[in-house]
Protein backbone atom coordinates (compact mmCIF):
# COMPACT_ATOMS: atom_id res chain seq x y z
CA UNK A 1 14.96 -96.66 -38.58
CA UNK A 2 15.58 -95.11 -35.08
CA UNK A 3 15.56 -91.41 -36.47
CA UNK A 4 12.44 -92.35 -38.12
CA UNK A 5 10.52 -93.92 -35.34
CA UNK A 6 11.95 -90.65 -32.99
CA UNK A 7 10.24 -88.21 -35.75
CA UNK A 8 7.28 -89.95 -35.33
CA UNK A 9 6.57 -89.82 -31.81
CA UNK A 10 7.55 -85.74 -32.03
CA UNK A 11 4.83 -85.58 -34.42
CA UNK A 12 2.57 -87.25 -32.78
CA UNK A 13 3.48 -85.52 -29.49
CA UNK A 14 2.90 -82.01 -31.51
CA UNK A 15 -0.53 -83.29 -32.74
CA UNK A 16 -1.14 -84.19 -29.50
CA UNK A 17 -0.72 -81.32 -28.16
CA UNK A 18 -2.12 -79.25 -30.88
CA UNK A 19 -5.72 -81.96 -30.07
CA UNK A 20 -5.41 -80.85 -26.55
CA UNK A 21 -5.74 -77.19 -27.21
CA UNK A 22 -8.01 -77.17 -29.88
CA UNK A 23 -9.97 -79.31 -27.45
CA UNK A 24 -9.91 -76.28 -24.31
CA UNK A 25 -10.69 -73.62 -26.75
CA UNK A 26 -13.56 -75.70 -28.41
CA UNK A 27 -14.53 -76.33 -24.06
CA UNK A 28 -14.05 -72.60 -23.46
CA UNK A 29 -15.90 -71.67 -26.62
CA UNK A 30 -18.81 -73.53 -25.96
CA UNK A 31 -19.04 -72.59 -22.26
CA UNK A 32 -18.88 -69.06 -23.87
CA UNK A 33 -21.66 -69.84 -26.33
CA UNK A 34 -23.94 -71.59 -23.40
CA UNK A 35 -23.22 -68.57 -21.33
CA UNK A 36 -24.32 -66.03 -24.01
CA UNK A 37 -27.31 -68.09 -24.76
CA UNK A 38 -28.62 -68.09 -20.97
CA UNK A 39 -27.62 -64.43 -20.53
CA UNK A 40 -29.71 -63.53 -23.75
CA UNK A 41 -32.29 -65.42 -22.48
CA UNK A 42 -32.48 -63.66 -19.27
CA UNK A 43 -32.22 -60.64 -20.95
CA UNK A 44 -34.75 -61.61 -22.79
CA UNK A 45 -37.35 -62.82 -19.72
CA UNK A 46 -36.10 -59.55 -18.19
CA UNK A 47 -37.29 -57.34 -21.01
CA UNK A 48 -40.65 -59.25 -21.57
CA UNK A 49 -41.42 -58.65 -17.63
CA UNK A 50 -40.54 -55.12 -17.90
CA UNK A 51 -42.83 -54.82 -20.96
CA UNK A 52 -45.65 -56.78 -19.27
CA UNK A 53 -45.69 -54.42 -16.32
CA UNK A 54 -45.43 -51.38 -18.20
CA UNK A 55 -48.27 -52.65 -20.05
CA UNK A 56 -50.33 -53.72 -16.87
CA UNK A 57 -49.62 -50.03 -15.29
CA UNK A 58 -51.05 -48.11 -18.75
CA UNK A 59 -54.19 -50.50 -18.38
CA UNK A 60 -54.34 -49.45 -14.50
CA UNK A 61 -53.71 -46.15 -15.49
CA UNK A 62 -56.41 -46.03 -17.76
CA UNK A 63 -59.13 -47.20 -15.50
């Protein structure tokens, strides 16, 4: 009964552990993910500015 009950709290000590860093990789992977997202969308604000001026200087250019 004693080696039993001693397994059991190894194993859950090992799942524990295994919870906790699955958990800080899941963290870090979203963080990563939320990161991406706002650096595509600044990228993305970035290149629709750029294109909106370049447009606005062909129209001055024009006239």
């Amino acid at each position: 009964m004693q080696k039993n009950h001693s397994t059991n709290v190894i194993l859950l000590l090992i799942t524990k552990k295994d919870y906790f860093s699955g958990g800080i990789k899941k963290y870090f992977y979203l963080t990563k993910l939320a990161l991406l997202k706002l650096f595509g969308v600044i990228l993305w604000l970035g290149i629709s500015k750029l294109a909106v001026s370049v447009k606005k200087q062909k129209i001055q250019k024009r006239n």
